[in-house]
C-alpha atoms as a PDB file:
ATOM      1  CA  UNK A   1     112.239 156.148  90.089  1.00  0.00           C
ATOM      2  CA  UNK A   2     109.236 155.040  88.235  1.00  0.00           C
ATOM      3  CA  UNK A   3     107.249 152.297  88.848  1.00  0.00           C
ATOM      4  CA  UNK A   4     108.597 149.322  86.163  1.00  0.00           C
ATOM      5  CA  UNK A   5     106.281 146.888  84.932  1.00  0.00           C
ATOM      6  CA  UNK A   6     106.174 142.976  85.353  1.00  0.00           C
ATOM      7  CA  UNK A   7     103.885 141.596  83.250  1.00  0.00           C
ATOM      8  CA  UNK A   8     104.488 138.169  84.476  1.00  0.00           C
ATOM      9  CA  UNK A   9     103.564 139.416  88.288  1.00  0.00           C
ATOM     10  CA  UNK A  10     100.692 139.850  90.136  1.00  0.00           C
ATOM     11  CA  UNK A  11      98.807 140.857  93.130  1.00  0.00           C
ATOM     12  CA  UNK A  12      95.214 139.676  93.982  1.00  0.00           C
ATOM     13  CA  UNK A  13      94.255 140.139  97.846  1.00  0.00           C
ATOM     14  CA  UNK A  14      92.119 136.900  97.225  1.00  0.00           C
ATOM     15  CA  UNK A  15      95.197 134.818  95.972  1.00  0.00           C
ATOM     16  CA  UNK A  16      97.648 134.497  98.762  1.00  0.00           C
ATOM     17  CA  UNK A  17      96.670 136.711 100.584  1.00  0.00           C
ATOM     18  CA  UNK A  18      97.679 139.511  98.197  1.00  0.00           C
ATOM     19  CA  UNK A  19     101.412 138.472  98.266  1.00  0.00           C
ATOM     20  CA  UNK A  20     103.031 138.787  94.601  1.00  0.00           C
ATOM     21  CA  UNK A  21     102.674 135.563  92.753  1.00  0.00           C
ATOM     22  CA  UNK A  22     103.376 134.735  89.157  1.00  0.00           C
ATOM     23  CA  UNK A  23     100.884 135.614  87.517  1.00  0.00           C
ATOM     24  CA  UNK A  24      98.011 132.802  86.568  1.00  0.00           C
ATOM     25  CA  UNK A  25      99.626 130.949  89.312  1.00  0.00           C
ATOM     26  CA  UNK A  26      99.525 130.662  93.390  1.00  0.00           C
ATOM     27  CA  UNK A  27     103.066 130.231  93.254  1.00  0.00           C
ATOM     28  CA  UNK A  28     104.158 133.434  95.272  1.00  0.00           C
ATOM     29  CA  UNK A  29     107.816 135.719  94.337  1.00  0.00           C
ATOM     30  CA  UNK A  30     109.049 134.677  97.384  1.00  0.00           C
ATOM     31  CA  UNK A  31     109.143 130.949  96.725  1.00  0.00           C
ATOM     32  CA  UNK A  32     111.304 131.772  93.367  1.00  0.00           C
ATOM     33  CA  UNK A  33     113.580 133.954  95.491  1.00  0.00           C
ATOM     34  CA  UNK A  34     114.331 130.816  98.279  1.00  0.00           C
ATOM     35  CA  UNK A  35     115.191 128.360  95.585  1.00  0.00           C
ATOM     36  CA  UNK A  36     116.912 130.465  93.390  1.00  0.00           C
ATOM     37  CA  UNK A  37     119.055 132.729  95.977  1.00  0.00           C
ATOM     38  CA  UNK A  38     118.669 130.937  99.257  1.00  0.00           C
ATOM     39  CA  UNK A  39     119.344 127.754  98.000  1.00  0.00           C
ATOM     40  CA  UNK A  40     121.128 128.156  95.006  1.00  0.00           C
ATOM     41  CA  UNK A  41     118.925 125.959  92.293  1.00  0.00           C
ATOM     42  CA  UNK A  42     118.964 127.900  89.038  1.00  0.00           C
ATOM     43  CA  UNK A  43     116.514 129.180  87.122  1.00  0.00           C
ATOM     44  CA  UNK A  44     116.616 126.546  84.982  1.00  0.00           C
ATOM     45  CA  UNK A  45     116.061 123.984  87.544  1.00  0.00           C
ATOM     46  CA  UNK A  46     113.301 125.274  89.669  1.00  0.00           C
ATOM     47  CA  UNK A  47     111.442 125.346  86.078  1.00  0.00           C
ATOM     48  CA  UNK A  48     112.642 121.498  85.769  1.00  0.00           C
ATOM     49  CA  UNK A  49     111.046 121.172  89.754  1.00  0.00           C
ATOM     50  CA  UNK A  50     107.916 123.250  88.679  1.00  0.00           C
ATOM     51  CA  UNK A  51     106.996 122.810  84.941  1.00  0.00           C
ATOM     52  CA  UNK A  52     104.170 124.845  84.759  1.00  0.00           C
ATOM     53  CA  UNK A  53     106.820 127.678  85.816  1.00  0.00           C
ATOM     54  CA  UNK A  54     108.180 129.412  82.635  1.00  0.00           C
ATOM     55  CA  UNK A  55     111.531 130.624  82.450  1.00  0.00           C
ATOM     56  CA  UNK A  56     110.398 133.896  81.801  1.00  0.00           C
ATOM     57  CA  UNK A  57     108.502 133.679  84.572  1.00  0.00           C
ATOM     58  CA  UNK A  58     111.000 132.635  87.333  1.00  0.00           C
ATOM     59  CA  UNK A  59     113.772 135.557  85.609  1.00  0.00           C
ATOM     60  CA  UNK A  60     110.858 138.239  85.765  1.00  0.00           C
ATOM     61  CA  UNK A  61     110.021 136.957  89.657  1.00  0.00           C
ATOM     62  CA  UNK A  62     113.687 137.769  90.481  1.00  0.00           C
ATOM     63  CA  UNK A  63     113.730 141.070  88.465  1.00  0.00           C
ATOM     64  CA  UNK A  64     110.469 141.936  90.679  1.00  0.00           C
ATOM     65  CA  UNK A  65     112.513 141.124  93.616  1.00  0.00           C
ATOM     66  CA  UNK A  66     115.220 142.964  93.020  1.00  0.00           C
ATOM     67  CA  UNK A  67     112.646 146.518  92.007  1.00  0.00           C
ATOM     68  CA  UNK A  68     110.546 145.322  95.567  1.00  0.00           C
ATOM     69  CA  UNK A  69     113.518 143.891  97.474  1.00  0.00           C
ATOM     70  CA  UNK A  70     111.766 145.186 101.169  1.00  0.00           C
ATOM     71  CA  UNK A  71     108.484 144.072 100.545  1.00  0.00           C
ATOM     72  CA  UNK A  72     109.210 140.460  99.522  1.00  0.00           C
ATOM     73  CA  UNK A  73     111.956 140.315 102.349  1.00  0.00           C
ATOM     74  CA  UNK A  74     109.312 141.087 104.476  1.00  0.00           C
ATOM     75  CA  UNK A  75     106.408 138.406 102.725  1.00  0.00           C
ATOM     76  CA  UNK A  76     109.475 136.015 103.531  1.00  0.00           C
ATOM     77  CA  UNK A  77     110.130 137.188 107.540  1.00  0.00           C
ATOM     78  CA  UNK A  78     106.628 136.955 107.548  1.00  0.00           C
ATOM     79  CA  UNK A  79     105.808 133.389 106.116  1.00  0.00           C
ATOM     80  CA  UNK A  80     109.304 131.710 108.168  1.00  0.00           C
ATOM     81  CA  UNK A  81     107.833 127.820 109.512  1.00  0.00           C
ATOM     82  CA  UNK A  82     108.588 129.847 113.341  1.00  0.00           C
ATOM     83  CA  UNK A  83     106.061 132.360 112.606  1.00  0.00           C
ATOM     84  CA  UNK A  84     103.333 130.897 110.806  1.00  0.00           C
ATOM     85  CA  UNK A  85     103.575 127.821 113.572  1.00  0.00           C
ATOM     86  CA  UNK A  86     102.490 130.497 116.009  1.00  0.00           C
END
């Protein structure tokens, strides 16, 4: 399957530690992915919590987790309040 582009994205090593963020923000793809499908706020309210989120930019966040579903599982596992305490 090709690789599909997100143009609203990215991945710097020097911005969070290289975890996917939207892009021109340290706002990482696993944040949209707890309030949205964790704990159920819509789209449309996490951009009311966050208003220098776009819409477009919270729906492309969940299309990129749903083309990268492992790796952002596994920025979440990683990140848990348990682990990072350690």
């Amino acid at each position: 399957m090709p690789k599909v582009a997100h143009p609203h994205v990215s991945s710097d090593p020097a911005i969070c530690g290289g975890d996917a963020v939207i892009h021109g923000t340290r706002f990482p793809v696993r944040s949209v992915v707890i309030y949205v499908l964790q704990h159920g706020c819509t789209p449309e309210e996490l951009v009311a919590k966050f208003p220098h989120l776009t819409l477009a930019q919270v729906h492309d966040a969940l299309a990129y987790y749903y083309d990268n579903r492992s790796e952002i599982d596994g920025e979440i596992m990683e990140n848990r309040e348990e682990r990072v305490r350690k």
